[in-house]
PDB file of N, CA and C in Angstrom:
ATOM      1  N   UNK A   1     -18.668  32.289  17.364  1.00  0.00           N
ATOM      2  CA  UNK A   1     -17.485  31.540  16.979  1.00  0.00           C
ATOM      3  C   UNK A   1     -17.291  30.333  17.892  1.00  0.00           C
ATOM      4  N   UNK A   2     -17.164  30.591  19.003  1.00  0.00           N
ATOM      5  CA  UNK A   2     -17.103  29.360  20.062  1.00  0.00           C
ATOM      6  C   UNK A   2     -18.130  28.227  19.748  1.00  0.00           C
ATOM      7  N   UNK A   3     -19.481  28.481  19.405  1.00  0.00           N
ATOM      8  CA  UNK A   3     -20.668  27.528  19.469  1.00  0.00           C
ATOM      9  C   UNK A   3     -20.348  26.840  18.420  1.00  0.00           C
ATOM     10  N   UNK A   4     -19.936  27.660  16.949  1.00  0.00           N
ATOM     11  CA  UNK A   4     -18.828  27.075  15.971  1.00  0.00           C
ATOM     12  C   UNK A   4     -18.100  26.010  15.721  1.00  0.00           C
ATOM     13  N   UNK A   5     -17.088  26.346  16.571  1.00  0.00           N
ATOM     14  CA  UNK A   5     -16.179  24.838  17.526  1.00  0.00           C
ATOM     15  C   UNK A   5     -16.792  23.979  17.885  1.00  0.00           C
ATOM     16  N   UNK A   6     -17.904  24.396  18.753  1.00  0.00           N
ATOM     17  CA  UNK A   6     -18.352  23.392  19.836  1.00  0.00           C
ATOM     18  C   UNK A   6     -19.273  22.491  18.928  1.00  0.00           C
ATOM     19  N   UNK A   7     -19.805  22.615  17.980  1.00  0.00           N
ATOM     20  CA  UNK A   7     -20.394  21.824  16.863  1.00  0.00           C
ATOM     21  C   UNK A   7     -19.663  21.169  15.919  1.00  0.00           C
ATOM     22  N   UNK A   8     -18.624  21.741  15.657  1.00  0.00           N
ATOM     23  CA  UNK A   8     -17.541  21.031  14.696  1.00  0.00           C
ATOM     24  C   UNK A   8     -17.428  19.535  15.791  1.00  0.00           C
ATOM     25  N   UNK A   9     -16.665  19.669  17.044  1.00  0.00           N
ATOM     26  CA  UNK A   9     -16.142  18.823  17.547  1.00  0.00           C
ATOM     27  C   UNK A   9     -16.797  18.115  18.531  1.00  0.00           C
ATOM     28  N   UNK A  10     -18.433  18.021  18.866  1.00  0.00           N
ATOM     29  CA  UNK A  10     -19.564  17.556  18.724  1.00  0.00           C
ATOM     30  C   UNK A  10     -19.420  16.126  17.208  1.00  0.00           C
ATOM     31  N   UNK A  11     -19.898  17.102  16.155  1.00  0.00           N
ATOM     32  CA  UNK A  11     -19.630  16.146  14.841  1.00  0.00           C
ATOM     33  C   UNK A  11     -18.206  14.762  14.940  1.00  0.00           C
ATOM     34  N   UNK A  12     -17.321  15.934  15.482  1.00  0.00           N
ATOM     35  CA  UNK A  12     -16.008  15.108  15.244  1.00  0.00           C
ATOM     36  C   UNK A  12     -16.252  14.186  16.134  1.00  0.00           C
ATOM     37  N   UNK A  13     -16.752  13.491  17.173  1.00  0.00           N
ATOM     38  CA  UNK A  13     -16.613  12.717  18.133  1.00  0.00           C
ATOM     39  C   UNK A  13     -17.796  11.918  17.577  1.00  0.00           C
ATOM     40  N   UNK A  14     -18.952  12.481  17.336  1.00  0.00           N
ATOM     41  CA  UNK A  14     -19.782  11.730  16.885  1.00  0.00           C
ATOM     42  C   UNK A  14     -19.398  10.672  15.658  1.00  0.00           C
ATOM     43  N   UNK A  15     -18.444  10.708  14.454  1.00  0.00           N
ATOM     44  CA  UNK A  15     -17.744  10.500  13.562  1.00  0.00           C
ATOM     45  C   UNK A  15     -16.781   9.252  14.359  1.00  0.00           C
ATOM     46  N   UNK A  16     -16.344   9.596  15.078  1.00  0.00           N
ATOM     47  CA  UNK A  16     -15.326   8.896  15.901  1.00  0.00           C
ATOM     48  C   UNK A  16     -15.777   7.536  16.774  1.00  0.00           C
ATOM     49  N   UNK A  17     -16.574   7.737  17.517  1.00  0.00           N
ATOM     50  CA  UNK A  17     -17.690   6.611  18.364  1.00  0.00           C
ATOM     51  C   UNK A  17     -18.268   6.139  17.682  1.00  0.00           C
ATOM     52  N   UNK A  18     -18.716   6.342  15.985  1.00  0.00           N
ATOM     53  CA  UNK A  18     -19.793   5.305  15.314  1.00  0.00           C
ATOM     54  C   UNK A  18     -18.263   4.309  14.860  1.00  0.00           C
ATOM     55  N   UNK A  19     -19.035   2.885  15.007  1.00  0.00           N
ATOM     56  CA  UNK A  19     -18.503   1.968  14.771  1.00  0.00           C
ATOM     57  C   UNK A  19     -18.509   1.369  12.805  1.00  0.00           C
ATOM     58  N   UNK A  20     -17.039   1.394  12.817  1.00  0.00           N
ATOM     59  CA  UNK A  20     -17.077   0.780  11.310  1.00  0.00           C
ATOM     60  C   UNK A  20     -16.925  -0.359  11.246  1.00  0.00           C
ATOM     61  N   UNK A  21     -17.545  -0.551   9.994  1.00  0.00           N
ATOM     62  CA  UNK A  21     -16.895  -2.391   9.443  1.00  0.00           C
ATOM     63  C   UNK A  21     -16.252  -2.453   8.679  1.00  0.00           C
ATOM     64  N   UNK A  22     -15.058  -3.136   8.319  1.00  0.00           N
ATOM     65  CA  UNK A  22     -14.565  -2.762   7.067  1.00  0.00           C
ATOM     66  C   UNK A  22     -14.775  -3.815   5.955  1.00  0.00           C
ATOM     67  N   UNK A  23     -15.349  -4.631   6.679  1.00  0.00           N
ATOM     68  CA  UNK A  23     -16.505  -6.007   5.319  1.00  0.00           C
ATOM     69  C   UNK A  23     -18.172  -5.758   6.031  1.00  0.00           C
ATOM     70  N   UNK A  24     -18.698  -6.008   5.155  1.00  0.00           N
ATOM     71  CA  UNK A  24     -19.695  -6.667   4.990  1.00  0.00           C
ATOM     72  C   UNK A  24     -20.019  -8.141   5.792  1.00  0.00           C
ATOM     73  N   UNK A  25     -21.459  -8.429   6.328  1.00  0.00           N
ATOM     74  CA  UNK A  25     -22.011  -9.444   6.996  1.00  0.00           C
ATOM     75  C   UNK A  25     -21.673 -10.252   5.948  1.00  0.00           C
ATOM     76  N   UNK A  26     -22.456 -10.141   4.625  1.00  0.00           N
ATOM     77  CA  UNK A  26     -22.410 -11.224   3.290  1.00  0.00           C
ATOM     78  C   UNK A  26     -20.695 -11.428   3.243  1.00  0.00           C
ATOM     79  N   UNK A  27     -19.698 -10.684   2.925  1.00  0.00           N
ATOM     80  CA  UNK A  27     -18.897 -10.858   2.331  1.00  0.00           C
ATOM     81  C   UNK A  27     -17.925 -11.807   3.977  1.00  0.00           C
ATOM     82  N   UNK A  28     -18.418 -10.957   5.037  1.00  0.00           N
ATOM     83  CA  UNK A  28     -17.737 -12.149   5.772  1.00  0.00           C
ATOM     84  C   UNK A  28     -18.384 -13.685   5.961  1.00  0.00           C
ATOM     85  N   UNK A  29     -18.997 -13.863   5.730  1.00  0.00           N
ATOM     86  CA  UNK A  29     -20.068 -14.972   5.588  1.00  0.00           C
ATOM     87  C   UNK A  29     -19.154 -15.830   3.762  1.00  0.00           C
ATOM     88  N   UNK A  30     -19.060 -15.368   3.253  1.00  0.00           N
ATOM     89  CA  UNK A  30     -18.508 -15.757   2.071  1.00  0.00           C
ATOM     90  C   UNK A  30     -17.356 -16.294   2.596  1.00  0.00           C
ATOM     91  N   UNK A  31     -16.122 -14.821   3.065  1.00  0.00           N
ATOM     92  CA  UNK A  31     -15.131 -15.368   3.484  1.00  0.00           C
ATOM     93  C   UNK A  31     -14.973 -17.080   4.570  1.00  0.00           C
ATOM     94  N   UNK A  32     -15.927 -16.886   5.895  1.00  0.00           N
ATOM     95  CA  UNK A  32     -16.200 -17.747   6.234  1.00  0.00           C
ATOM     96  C   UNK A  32     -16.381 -19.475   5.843  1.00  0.00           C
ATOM     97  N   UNK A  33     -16.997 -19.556   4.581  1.00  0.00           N
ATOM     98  CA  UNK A  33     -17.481 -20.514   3.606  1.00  0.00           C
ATOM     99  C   UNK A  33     -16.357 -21.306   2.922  1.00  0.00           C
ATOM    100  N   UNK A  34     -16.087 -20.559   2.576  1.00  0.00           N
ATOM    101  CA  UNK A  34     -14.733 -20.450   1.420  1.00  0.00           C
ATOM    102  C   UNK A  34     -13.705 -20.481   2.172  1.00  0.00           C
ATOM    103  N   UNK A  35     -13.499 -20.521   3.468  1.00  0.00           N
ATOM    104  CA  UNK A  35     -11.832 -20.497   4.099  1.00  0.00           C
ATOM    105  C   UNK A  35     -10.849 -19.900   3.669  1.00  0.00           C
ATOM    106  N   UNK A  36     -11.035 -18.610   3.027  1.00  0.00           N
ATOM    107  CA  UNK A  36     -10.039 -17.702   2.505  1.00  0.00           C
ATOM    108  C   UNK A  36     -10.240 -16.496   4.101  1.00  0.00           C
ATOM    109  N   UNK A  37      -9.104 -16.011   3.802  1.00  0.00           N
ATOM    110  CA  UNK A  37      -9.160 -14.478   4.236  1.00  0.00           C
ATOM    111  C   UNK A  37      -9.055 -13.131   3.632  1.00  0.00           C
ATOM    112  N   UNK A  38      -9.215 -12.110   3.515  1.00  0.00           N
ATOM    113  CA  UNK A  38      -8.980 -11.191   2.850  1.00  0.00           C
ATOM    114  C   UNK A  38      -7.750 -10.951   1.812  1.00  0.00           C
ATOM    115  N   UNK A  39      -6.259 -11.485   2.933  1.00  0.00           N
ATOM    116  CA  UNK A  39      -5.739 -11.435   2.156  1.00  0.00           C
ATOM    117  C   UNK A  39      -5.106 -12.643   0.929  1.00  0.00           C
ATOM    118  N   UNK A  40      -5.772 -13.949   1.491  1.00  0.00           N
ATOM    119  CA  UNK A  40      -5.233 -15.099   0.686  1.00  0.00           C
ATOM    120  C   UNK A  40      -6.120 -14.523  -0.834  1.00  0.00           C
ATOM    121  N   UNK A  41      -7.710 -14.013  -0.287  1.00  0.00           N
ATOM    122  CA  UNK A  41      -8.463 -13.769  -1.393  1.00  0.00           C
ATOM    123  C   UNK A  41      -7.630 -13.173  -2.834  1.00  0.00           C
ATOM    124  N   UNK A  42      -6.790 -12.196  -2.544  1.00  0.00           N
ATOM    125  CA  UNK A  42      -6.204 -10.987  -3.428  1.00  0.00           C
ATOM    126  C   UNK A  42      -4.807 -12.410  -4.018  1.00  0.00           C
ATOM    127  N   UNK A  43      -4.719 -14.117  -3.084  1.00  0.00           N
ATOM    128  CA  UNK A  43      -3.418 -14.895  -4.078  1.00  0.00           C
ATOM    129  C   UNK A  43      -4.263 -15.567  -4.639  1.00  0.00           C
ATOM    130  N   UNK A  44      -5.532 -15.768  -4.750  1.00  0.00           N
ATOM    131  CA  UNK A  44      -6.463 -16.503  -5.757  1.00  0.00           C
ATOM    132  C   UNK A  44      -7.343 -17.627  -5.449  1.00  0.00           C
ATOM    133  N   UNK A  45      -7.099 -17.141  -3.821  1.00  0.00           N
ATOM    134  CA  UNK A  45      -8.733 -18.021  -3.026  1.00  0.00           C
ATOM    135  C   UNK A  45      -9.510 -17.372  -3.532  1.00  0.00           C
ATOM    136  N   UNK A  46     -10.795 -18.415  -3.940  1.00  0.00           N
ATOM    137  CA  UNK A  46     -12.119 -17.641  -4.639  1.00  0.00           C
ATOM    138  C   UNK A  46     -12.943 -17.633  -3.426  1.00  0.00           C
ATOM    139  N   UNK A  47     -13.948 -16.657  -3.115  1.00  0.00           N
ATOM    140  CA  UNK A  47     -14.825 -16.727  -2.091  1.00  0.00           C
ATOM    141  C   UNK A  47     -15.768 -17.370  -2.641  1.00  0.00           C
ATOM    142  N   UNK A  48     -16.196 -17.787  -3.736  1.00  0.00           N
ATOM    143  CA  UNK A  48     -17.544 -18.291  -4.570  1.00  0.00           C
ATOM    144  C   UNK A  48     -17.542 -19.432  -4.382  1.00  0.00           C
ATOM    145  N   UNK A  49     -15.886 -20.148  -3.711  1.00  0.00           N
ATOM    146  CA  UNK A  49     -15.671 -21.986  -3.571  1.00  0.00           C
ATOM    147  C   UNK A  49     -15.951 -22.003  -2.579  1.00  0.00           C
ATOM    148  N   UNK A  50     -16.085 -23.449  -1.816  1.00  0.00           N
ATOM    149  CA  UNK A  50     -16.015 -24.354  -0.240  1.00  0.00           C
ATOM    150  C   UNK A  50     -14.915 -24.322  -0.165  1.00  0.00           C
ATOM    151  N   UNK A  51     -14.556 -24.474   0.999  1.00  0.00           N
ATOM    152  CA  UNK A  51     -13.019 -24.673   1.596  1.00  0.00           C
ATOM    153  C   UNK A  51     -12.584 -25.742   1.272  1.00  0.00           C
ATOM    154  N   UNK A  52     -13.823 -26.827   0.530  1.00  0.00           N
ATOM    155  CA  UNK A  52     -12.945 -28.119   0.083  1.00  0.00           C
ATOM    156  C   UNK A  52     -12.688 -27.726  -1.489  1.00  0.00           C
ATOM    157  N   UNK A  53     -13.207 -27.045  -2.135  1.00  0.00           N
ATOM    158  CA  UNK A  53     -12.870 -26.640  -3.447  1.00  0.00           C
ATOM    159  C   UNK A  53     -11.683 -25.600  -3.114  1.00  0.00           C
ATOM    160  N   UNK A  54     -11.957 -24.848  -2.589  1.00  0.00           N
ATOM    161  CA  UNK A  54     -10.421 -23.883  -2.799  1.00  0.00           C
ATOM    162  C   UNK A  54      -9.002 -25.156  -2.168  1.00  0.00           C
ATOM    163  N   UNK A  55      -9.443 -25.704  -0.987  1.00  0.00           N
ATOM    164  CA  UNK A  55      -7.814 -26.903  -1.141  1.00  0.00           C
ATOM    165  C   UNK A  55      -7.777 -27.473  -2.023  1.00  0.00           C
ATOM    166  N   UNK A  56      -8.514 -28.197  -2.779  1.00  0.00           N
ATOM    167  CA  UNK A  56      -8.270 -28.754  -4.062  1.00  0.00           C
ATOM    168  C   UNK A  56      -7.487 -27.936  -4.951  1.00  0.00           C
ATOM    169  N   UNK A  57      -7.969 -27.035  -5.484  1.00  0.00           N
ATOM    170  CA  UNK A  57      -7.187 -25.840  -5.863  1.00  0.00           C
ATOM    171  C   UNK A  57      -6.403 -25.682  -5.991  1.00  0.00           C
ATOM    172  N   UNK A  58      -6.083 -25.418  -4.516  1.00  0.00           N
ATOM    173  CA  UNK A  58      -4.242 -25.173  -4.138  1.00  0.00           C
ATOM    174  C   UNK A  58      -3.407 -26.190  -4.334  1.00  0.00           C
ATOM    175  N   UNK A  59      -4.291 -27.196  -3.899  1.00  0.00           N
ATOM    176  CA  UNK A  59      -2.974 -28.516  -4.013  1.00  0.00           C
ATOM    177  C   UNK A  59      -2.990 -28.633  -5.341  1.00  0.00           C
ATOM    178  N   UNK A  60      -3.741 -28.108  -6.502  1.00  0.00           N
ATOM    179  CA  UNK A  60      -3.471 -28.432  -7.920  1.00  0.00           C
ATOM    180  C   UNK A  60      -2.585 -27.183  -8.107  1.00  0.00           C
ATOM    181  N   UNK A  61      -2.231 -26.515  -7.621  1.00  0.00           N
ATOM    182  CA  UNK A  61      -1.711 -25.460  -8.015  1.00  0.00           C
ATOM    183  C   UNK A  61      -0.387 -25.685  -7.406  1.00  0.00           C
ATOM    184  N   UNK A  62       0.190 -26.435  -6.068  1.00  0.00           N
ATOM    185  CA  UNK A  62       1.334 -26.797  -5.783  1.00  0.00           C
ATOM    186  C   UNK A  62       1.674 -27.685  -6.588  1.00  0.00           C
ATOM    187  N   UNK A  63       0.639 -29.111  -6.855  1.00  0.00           N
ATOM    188  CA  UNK A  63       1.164 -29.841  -7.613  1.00  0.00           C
ATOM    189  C   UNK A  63       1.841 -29.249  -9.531  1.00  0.00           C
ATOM    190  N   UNK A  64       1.026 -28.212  -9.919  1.00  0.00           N
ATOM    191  CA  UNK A  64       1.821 -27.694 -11.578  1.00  0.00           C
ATOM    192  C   UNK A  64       2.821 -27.220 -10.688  1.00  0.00           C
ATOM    193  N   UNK A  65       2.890 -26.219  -9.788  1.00  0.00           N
ATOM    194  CA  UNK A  65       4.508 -25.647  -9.401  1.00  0.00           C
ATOM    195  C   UNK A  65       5.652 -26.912  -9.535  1.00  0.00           C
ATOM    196  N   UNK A  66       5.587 -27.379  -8.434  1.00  0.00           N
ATOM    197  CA  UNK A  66       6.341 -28.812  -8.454  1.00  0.00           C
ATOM    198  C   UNK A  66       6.417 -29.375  -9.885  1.00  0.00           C
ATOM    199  N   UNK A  67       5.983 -29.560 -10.490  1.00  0.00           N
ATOM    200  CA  UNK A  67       5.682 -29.944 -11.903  1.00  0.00           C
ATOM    201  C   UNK A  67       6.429 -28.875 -13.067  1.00  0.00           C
ATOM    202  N   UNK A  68       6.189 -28.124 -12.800  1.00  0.00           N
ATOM    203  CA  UNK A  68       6.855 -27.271 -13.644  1.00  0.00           C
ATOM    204  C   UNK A  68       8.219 -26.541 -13.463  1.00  0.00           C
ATOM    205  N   UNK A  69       8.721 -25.892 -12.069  1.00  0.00           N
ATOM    206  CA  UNK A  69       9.374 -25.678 -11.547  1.00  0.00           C
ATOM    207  C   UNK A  69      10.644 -26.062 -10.444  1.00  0.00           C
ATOM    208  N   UNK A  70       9.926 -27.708  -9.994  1.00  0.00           N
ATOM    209  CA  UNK A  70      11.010 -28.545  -9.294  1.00  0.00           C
ATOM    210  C   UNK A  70      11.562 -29.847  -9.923  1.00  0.00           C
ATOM    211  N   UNK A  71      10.850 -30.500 -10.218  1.00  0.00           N
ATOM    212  CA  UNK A  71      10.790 -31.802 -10.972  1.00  0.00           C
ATOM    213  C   UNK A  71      11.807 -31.250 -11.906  1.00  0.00           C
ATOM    214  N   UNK A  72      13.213 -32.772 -11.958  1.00  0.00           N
ATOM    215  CA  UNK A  72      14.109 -32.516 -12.891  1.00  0.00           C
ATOM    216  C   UNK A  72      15.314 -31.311 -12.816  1.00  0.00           C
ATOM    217  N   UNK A  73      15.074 -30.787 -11.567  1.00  0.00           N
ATOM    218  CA  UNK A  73      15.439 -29.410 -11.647  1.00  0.00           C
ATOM    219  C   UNK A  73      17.009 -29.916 -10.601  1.00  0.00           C
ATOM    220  N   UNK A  74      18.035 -29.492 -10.597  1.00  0.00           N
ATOM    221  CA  UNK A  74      19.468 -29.263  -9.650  1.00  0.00           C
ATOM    222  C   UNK A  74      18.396 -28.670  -8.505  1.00  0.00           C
ATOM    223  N   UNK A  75      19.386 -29.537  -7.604  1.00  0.00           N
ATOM    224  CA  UNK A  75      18.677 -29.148  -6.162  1.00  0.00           C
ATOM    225  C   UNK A  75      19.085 -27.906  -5.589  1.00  0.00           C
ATOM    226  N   UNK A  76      20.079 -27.008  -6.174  1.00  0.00           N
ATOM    227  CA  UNK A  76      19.893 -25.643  -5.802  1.00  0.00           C
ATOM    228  C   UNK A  76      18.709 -24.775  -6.723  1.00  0.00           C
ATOM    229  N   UNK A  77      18.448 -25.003  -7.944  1.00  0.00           N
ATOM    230  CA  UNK A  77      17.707 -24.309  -8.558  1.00  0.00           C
ATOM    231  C   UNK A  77      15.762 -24.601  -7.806  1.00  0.00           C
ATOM    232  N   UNK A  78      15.858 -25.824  -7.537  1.00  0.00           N
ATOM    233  CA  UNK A  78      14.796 -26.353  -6.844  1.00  0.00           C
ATOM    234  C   UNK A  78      14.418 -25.904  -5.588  1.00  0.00           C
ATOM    235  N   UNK A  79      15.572 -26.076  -5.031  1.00  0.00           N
ATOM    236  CA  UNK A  79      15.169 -24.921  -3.621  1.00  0.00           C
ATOM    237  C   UNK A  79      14.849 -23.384  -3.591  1.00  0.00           C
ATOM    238  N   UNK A  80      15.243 -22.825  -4.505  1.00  0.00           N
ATOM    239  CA  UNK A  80      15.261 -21.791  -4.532  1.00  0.00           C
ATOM    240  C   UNK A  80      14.005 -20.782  -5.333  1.00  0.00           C
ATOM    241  N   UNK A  81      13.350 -22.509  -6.031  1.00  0.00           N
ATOM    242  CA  UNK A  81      11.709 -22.084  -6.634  1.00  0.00           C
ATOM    243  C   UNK A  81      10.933 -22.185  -5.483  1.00  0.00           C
ATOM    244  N   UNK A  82      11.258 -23.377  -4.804  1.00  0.00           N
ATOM    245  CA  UNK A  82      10.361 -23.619  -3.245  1.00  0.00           C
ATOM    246  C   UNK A  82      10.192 -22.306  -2.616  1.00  0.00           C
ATOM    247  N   UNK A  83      11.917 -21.715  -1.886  1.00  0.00           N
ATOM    248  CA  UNK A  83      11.357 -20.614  -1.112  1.00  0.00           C
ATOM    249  C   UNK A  83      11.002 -19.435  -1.895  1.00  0.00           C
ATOM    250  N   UNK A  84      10.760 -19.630  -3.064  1.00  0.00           N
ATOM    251  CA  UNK A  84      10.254 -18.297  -3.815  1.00  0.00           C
ATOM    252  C   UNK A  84       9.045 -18.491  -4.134  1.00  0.00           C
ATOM    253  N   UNK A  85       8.411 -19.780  -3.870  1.00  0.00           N
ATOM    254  CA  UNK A  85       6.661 -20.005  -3.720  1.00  0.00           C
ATOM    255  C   UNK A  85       6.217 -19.799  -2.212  1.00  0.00           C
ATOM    256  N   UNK A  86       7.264 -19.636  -1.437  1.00  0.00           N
ATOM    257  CA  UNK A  86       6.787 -19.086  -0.251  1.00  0.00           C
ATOM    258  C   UNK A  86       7.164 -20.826   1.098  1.00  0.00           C
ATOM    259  N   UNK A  87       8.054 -21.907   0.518  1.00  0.00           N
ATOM    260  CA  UNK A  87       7.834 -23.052   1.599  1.00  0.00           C
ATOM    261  C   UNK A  87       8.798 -22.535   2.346  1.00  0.00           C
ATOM    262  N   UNK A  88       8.902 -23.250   3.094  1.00  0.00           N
ATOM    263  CA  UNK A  88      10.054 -23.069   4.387  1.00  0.00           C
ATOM    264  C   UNK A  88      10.921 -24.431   4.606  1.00  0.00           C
ATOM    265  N   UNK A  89      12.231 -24.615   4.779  1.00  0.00           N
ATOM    266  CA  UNK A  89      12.932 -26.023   4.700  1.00  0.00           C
ATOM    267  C   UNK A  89      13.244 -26.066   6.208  1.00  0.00           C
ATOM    268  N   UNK A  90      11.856 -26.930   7.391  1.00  0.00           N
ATOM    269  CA  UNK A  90      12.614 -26.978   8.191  1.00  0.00           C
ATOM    270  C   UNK A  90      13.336 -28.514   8.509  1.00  0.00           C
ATOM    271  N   UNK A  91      13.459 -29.585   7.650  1.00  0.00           N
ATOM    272  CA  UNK A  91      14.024 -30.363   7.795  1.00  0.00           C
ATOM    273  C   UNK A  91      14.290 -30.917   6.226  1.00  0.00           C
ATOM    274  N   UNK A  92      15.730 -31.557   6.075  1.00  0.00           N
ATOM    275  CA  UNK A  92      16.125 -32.102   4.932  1.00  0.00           C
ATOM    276  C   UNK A  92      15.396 -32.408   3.895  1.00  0.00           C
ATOM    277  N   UNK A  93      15.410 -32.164   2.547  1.00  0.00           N
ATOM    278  CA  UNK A  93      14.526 -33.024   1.596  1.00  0.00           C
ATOM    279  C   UNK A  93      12.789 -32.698   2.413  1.00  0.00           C
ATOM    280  N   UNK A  94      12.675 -31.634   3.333  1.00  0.00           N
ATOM    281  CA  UNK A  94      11.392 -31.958   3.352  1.00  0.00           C
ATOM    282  C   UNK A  94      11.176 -30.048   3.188  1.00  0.00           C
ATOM    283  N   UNK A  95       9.526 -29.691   2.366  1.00  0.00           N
ATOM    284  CA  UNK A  95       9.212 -28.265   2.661  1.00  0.00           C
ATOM    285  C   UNK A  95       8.048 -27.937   3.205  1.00  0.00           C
ATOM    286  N   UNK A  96       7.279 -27.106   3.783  1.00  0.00           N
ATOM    287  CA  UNK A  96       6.502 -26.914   3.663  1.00  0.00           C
ATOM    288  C   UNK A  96       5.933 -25.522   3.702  1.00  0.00           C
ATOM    289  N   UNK A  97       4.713 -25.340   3.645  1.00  0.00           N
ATOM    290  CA  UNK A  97       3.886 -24.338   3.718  1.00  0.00           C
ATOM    291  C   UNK A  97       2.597 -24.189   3.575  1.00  0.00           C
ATOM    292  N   UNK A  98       2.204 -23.915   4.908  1.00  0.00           N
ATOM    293  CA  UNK A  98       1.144 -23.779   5.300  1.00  0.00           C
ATOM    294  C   UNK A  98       0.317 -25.087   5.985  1.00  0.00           C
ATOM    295  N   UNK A  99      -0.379 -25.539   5.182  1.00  0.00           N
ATOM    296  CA  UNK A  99      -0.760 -27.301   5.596  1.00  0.00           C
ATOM    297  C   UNK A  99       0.161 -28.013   4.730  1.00  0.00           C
ATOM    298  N   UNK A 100       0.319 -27.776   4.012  1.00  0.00           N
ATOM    299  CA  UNK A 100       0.862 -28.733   2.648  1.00  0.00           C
ATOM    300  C   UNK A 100       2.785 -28.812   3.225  1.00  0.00           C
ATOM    301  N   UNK A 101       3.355 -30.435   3.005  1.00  0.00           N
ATOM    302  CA  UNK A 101       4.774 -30.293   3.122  1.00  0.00           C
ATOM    303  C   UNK A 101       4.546 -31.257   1.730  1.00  0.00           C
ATOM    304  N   UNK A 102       5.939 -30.832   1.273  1.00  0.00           N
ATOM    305  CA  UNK A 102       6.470 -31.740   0.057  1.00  0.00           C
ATOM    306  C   UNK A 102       7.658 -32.075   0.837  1.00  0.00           C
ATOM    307  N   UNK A 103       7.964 -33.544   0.081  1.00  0.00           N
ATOM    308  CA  UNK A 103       9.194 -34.470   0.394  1.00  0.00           C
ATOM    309  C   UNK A 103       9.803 -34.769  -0.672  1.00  0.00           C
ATOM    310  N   UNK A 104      11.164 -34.416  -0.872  1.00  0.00           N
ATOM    311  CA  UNK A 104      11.728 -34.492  -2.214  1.00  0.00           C
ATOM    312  C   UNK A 104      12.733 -35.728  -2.273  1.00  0.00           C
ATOM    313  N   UNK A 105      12.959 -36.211  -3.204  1.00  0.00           N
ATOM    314  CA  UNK A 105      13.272 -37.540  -3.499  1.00  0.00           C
ATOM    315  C   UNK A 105      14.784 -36.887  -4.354  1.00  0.00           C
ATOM    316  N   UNK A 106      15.859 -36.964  -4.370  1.00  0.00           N
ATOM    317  CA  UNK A 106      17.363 -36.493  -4.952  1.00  0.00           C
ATOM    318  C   UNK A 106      18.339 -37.241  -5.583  1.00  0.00           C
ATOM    319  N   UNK A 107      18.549 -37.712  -6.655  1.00  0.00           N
ATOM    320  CA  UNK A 107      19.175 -38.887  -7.287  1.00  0.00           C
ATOM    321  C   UNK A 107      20.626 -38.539  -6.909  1.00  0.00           C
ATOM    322  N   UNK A 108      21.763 -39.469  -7.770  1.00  0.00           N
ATOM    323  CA  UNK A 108      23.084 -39.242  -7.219  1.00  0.00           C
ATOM    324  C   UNK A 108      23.526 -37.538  -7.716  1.00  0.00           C
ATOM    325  N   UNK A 109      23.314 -37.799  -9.149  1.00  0.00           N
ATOM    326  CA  UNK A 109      23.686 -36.044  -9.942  1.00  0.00           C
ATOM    327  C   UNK A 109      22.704 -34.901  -9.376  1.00  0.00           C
ATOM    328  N   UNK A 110      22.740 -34.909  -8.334  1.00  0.00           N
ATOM    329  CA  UNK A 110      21.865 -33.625  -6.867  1.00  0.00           C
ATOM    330  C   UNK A 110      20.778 -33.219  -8.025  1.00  0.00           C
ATOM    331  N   UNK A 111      20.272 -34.014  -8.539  1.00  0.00           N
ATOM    332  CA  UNK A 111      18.595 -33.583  -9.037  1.00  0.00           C
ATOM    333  C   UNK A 111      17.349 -33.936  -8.861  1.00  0.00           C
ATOM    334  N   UNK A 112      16.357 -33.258  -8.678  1.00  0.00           N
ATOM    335  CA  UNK A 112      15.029 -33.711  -8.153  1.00  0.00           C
ATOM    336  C   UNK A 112      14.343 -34.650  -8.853  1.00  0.00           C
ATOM    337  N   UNK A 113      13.959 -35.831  -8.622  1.00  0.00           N
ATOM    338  CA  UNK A 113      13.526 -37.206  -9.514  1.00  0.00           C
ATOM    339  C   UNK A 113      12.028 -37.643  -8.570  1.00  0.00           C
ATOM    340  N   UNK A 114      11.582 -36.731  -7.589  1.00  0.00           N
ATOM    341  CA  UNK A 114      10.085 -36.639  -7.145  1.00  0.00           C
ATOM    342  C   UNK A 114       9.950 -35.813  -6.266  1.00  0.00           C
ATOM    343  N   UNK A 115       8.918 -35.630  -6.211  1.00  0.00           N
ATOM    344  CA  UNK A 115       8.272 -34.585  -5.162  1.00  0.00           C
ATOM    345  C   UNK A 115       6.620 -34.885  -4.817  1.00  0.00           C
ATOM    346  N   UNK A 116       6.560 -35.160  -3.119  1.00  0.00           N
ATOM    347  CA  UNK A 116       5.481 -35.850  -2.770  1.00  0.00           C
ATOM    348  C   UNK A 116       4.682 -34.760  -2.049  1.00  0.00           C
ATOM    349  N   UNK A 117       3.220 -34.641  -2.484  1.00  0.00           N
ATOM    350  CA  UNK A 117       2.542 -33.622  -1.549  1.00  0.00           C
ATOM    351  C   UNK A 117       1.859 -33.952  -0.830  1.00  0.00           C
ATOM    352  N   UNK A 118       2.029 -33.955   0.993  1.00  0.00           N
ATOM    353  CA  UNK A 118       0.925 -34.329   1.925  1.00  0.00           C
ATOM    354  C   UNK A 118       0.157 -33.213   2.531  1.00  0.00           C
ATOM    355  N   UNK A 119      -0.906 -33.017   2.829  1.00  0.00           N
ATOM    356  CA  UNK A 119      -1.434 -32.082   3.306  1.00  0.00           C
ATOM    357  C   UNK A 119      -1.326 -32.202   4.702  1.00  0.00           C
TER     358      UNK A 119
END
């Protein structure tokens, strides 16, 4: 019974000291390429792009948001698509997130009449 044990927890340590990966060489090598991370991968960074194709991407993908969701919009309803795409307002009329800030342009009737994207 003892020698029993002593082999179980032999195994168990052996189990314990081997080193895991939890990617792949290739797939970090992809990640690498592509300038995604694991988890941007799962908001719709492709690992199959360059890091200059996936920013393109994104900035086409801020630019329909803005486009669809701010533009024209009351500047409370507008802000409130921003921080629900994830920007942050740390200064007036300006958002950003991540690399990308937008600068919003506000006519007299508090509505959005542009929105500028700099990276």
């Amino acid at each position: 019974m003892k020698l029993r044990h002593t082999v179980y927890m032999l195994a168990l340590l052996g189990v314990v000291a081997t080193p895991s990966h939890a990617i792949s060489a290739k797939y970090r090598a992809q990640l690498e390429r592509s300038g995604c991370t694991q988890v941007t991968e799962l908001q719709g960074c492709d690992i199959h792009k360059t890091k200059a194709d996936n920013a393109t991407t994104e900035r086409q993908h801020i630019s329909a948001f803005l486009r669809d969701s701010v533009l024209n919009q009351p500047t409370d309803a507008a802000y409130e698509a921003l921080n629900g795409y994830g920007f942050t307002n740390p200064a007036p009329l300006k958002w950003v997130k991540g690399k990308y800030a937008v600068y919003l342009t506000i006519n007299q009737k508090d509505v959005v009449t542009n929105a500028t994207v700099k990276p």
